[in-house]
PDB file of N, CA and C in Angstrom:
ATOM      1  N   UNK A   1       1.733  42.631  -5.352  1.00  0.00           N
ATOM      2  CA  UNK A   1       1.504  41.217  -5.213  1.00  0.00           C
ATOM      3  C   UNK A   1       2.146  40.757  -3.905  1.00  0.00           C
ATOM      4  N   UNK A   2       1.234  39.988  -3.014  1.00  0.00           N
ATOM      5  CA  UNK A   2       1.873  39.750  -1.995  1.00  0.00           C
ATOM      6  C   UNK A   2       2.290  38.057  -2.226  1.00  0.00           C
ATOM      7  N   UNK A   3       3.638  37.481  -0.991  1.00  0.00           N
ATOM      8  CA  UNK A   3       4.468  36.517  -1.385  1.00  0.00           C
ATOM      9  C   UNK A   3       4.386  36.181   0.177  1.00  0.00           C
ATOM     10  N   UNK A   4       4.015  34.656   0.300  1.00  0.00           N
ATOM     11  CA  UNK A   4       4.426  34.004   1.445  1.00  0.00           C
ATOM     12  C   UNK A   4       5.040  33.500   1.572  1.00  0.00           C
ATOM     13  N   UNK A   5       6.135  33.919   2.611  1.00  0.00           N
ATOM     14  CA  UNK A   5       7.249  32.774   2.675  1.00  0.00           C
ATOM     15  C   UNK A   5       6.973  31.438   4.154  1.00  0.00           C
ATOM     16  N   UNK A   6       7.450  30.254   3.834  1.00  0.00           N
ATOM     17  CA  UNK A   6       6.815  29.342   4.911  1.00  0.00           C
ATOM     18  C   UNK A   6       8.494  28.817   5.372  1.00  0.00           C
ATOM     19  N   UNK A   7       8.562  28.944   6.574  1.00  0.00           N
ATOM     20  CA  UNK A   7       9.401  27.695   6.933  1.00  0.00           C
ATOM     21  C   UNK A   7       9.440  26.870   7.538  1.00  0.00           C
ATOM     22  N   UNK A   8       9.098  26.014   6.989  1.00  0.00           N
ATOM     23  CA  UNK A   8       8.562  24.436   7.646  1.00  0.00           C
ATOM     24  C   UNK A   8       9.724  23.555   7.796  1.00  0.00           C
ATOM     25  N   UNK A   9       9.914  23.355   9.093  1.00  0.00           N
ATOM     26  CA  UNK A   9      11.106  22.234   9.692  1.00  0.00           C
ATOM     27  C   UNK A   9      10.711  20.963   9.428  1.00  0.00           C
ATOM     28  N   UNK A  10      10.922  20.238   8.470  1.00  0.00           N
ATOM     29  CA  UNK A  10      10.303  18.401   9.009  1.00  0.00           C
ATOM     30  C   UNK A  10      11.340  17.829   9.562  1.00  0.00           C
ATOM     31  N   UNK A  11      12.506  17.883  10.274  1.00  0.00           N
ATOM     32  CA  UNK A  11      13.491  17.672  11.181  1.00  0.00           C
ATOM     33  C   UNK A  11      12.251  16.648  12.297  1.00  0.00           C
ATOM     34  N   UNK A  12      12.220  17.498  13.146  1.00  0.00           N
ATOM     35  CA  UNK A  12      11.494  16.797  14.507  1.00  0.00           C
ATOM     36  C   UNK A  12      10.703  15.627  13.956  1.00  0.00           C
ATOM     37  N   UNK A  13       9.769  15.765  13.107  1.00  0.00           N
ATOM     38  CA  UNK A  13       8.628  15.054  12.639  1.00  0.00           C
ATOM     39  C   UNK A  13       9.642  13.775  11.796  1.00  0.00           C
ATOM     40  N   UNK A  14      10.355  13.717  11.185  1.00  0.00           N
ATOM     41  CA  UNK A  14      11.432  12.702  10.560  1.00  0.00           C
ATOM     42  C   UNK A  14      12.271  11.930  11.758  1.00  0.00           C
ATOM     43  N   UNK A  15      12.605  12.898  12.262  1.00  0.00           N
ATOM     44  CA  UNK A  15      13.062  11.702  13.681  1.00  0.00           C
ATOM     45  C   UNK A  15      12.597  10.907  14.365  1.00  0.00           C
ATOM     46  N   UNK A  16      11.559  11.124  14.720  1.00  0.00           N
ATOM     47  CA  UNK A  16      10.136  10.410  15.485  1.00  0.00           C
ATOM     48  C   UNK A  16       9.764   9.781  14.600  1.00  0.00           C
ATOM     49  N   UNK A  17       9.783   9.418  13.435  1.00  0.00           N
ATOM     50  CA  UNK A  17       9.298   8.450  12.636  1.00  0.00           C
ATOM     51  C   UNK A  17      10.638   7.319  12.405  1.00  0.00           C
ATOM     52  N   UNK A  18      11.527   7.969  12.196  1.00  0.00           N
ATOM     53  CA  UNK A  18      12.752   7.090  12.201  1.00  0.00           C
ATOM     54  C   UNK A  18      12.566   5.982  13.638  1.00  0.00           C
ATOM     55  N   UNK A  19      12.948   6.637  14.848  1.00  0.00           N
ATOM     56  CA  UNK A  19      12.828   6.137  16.134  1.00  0.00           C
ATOM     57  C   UNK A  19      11.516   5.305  16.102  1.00  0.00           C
ATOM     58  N   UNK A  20      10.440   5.613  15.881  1.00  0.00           N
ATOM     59  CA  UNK A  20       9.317   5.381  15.986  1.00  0.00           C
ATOM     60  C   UNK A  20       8.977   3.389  14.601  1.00  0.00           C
ATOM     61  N   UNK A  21       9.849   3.965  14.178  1.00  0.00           N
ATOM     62  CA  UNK A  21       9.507   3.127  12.855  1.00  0.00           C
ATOM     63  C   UNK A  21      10.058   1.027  13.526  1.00  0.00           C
ATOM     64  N   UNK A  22      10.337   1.452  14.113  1.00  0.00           N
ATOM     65  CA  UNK A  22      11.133  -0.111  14.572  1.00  0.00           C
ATOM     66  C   UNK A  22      10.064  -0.839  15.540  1.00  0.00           C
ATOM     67  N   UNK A  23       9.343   0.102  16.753  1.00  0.00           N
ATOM     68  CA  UNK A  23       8.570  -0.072  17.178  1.00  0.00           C
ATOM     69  C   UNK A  23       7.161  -0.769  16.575  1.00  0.00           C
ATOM     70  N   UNK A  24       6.611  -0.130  15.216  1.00  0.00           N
ATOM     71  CA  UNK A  24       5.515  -0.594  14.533  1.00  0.00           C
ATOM     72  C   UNK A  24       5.370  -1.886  13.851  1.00  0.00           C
ATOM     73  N   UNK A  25       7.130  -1.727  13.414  1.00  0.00           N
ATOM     74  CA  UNK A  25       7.614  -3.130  12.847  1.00  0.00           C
ATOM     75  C   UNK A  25       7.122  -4.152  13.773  1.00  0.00           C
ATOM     76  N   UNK A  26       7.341  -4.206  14.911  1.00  0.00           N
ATOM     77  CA  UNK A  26       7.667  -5.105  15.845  1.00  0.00           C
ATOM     78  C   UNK A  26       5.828  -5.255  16.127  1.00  0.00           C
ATOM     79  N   UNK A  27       5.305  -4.457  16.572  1.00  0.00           N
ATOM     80  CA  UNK A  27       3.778  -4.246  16.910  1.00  0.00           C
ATOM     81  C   UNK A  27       2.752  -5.104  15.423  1.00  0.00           C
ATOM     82  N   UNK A  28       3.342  -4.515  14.110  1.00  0.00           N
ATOM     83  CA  UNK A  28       2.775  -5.358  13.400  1.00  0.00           C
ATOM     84  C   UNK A  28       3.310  -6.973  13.229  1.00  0.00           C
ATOM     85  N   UNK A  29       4.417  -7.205  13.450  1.00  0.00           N
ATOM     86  CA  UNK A  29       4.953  -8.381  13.339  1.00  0.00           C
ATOM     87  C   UNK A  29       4.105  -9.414  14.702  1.00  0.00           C
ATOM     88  N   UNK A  30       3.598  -9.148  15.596  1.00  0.00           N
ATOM     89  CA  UNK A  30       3.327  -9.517  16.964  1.00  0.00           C
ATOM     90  C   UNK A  30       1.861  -9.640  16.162  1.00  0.00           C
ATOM     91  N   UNK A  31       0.881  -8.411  15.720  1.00  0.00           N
ATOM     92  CA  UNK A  31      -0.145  -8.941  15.196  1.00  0.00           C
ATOM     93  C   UNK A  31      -0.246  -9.723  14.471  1.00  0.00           C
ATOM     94  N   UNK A  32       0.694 -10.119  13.422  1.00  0.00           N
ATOM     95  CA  UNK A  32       0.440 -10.895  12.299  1.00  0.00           C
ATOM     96  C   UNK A  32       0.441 -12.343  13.072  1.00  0.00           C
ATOM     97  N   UNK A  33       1.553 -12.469  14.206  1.00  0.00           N
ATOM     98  CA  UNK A  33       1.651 -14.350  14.341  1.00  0.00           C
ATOM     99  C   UNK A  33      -0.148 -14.092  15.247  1.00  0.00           C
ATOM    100  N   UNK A  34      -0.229 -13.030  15.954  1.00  0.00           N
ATOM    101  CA  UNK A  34      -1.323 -13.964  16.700  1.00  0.00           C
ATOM    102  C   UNK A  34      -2.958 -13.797  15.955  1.00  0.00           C
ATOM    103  N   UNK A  35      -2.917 -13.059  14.492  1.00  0.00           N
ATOM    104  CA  UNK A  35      -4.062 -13.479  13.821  1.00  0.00           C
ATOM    105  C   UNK A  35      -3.693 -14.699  12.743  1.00  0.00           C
ATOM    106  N   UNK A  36      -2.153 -15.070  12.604  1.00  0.00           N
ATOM    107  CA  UNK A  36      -2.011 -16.642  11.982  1.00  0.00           C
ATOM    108  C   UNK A  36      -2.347 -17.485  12.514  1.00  0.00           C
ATOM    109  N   UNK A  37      -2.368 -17.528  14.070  1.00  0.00           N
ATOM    110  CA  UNK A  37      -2.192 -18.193  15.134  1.00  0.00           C
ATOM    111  C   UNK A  37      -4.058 -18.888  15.116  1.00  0.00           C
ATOM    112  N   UNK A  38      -4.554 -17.551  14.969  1.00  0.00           N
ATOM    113  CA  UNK A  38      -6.362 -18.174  14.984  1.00  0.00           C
ATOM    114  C   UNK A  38      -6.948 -18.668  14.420  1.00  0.00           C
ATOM    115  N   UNK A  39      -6.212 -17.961  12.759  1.00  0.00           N
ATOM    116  CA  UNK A  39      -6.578 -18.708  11.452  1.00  0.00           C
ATOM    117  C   UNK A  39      -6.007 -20.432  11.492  1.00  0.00           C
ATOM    118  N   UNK A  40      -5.184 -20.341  11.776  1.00  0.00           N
ATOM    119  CA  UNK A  40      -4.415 -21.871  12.346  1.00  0.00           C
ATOM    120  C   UNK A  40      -5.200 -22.693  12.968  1.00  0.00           C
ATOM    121  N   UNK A  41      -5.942 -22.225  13.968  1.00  0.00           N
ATOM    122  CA  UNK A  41      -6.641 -22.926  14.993  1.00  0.00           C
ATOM    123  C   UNK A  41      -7.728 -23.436  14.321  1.00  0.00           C
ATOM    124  N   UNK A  42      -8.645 -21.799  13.943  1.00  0.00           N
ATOM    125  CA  UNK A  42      -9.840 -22.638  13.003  1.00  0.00           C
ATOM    126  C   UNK A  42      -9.761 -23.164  11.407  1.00  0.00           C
ATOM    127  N   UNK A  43      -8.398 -23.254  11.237  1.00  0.00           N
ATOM    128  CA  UNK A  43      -8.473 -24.413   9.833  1.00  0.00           C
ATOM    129  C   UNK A  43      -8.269 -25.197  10.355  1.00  0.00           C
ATOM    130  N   UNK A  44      -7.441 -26.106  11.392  1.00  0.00           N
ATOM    131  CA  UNK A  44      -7.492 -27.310  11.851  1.00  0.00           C
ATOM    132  C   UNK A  44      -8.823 -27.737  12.482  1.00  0.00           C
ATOM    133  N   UNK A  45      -9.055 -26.943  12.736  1.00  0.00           N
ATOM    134  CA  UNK A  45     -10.592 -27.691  13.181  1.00  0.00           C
ATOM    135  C   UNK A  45     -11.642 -27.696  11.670  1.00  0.00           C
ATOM    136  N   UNK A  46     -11.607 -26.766  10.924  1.00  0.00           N
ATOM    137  CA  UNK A  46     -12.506 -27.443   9.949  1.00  0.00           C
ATOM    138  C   UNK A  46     -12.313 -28.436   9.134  1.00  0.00           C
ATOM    139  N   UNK A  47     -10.489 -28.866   9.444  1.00  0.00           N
ATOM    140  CA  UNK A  47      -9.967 -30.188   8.788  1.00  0.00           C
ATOM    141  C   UNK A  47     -10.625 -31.326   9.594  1.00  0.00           C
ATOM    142  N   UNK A  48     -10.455 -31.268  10.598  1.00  0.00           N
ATOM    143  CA  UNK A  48     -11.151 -32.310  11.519  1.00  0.00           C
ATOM    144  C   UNK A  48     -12.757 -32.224  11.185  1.00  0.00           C
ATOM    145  N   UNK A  49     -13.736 -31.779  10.686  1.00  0.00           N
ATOM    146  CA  UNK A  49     -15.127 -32.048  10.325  1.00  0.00           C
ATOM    147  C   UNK A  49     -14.779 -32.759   9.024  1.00  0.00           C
ATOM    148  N   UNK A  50     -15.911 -33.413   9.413  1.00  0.00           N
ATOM    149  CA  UNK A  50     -16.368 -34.570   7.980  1.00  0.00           C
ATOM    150  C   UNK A  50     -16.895 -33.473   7.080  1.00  0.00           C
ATOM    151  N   UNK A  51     -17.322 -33.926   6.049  1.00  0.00           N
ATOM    152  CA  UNK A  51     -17.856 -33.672   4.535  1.00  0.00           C
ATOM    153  C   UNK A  51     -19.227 -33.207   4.859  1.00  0.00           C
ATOM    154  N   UNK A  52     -19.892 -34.477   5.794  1.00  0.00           N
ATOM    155  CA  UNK A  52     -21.345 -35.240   6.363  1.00  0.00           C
ATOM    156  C   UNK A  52     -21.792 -33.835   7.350  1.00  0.00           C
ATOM    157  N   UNK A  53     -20.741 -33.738   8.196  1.00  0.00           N
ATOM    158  CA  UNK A  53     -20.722 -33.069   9.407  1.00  0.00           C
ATOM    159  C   UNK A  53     -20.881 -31.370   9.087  1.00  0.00           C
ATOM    160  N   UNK A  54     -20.340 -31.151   8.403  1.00  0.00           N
ATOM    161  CA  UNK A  54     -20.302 -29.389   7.892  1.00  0.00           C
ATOM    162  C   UNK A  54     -21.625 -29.452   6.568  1.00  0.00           C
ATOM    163  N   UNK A  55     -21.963 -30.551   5.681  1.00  0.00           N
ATOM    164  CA  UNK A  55     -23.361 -30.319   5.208  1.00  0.00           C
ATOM    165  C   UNK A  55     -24.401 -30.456   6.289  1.00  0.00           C
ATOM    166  N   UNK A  56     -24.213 -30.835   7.692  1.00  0.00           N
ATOM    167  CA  UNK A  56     -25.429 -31.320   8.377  1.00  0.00           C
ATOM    168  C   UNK A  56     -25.440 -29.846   8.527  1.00  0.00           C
ATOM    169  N   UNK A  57     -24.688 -29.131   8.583  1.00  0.00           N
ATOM    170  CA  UNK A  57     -24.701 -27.685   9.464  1.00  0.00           C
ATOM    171  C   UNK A  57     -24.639 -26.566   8.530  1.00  0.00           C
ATOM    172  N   UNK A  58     -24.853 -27.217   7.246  1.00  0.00           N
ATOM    173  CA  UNK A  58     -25.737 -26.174   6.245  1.00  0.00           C
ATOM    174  C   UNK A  58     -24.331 -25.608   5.759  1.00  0.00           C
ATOM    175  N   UNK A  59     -23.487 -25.496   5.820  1.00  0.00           N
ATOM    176  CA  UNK A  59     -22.204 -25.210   5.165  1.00  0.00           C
ATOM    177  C   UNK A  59     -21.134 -25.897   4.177  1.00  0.00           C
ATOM    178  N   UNK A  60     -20.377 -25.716   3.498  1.00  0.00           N
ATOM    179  CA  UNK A  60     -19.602 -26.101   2.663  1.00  0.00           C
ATOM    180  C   UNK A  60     -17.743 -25.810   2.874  1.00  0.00           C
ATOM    181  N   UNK A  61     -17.239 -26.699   2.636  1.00  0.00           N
ATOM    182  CA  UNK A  61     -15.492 -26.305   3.072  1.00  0.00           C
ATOM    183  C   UNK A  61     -14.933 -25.243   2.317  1.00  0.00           C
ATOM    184  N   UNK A  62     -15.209 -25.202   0.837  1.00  0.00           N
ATOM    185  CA  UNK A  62     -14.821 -23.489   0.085  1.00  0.00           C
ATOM    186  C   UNK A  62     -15.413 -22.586   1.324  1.00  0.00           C
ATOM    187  N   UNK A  63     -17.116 -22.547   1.662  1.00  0.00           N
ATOM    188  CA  UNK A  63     -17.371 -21.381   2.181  1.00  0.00           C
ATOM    189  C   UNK A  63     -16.702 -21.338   3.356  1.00  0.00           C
ATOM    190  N   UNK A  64     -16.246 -22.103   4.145  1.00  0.00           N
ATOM    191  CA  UNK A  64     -15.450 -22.129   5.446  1.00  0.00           C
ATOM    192  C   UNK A  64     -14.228 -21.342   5.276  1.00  0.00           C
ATOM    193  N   UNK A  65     -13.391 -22.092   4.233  1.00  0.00           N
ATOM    194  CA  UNK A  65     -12.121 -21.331   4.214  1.00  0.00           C
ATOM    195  C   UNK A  65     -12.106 -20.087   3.887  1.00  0.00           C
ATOM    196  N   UNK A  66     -13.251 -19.777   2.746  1.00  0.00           N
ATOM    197  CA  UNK A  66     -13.232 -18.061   2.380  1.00  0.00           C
ATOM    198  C   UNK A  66     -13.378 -17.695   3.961  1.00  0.00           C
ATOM    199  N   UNK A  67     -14.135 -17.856   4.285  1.00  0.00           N
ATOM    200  CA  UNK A  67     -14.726 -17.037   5.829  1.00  0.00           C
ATOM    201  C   UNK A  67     -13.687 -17.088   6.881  1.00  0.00           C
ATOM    202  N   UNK A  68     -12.698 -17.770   6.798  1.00  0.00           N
ATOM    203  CA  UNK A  68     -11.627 -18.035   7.840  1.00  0.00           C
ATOM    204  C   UNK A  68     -10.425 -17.114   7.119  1.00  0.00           C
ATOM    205  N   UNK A  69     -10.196 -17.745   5.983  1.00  0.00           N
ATOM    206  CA  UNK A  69      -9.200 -16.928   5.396  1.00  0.00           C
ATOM    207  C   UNK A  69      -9.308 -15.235   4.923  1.00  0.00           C
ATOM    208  N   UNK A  70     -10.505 -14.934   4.905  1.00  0.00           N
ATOM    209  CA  UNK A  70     -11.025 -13.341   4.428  1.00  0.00           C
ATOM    210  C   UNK A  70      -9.911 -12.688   3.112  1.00  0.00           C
ATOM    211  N   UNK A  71      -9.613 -12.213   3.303  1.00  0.00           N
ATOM    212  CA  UNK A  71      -9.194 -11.141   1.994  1.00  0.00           C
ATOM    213  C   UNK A  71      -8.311 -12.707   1.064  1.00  0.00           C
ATOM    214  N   UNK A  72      -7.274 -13.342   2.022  1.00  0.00           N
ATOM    215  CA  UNK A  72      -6.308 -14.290   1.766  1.00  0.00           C
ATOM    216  C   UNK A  72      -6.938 -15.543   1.400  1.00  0.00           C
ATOM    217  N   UNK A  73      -8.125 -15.284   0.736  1.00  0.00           N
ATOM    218  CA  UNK A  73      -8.673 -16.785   0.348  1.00  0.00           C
ATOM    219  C   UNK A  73      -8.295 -17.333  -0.796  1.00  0.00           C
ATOM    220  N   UNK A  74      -7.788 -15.828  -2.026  1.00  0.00           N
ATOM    221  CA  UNK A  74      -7.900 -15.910  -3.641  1.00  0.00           C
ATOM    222  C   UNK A  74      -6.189 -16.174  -3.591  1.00  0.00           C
ATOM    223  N   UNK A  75      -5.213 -15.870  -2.290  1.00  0.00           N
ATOM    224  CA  UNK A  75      -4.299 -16.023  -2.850  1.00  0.00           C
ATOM    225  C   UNK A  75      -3.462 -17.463  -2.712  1.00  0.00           C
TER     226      UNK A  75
END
């Protein structure tokens, strides 16, 4: 019967994620304000349309916000 032995270092690969890990933080934190930042923009503007103004244009304010807000509409 043959037996493989493996020796696998995850040393290197754990460090670089350690080091690495502060960086992503920061990269996702930077994405999050500037897709709040848009969602921001276009809810104030669909606050500013009338009732009148968004039925003239065949739409509704639920369907606006789902579509602005995407996944974050239900919560």
């Amino acid at each position: 019967m043959a037996t493989i032995a493996s020796a696998y270092c995850k040393s290197p690969s754990r460090l670089s994620a350690i080091l690495v890990a502060p960086l992503r933080a920061v990269s996702r934190f930077i994405i999050m304000l500037a897709e709040a930042n848009a969602q921001m923009r276009a809810l104030n503007q669909l606050n500013h349309l009338s009732d009148h103004a968004l039925s003239a244009r065949g739409m509704t304010r639920e369907g606006e916000m789902r579509r602005i807000m995407g996944v974050y509409a239900a919560l």
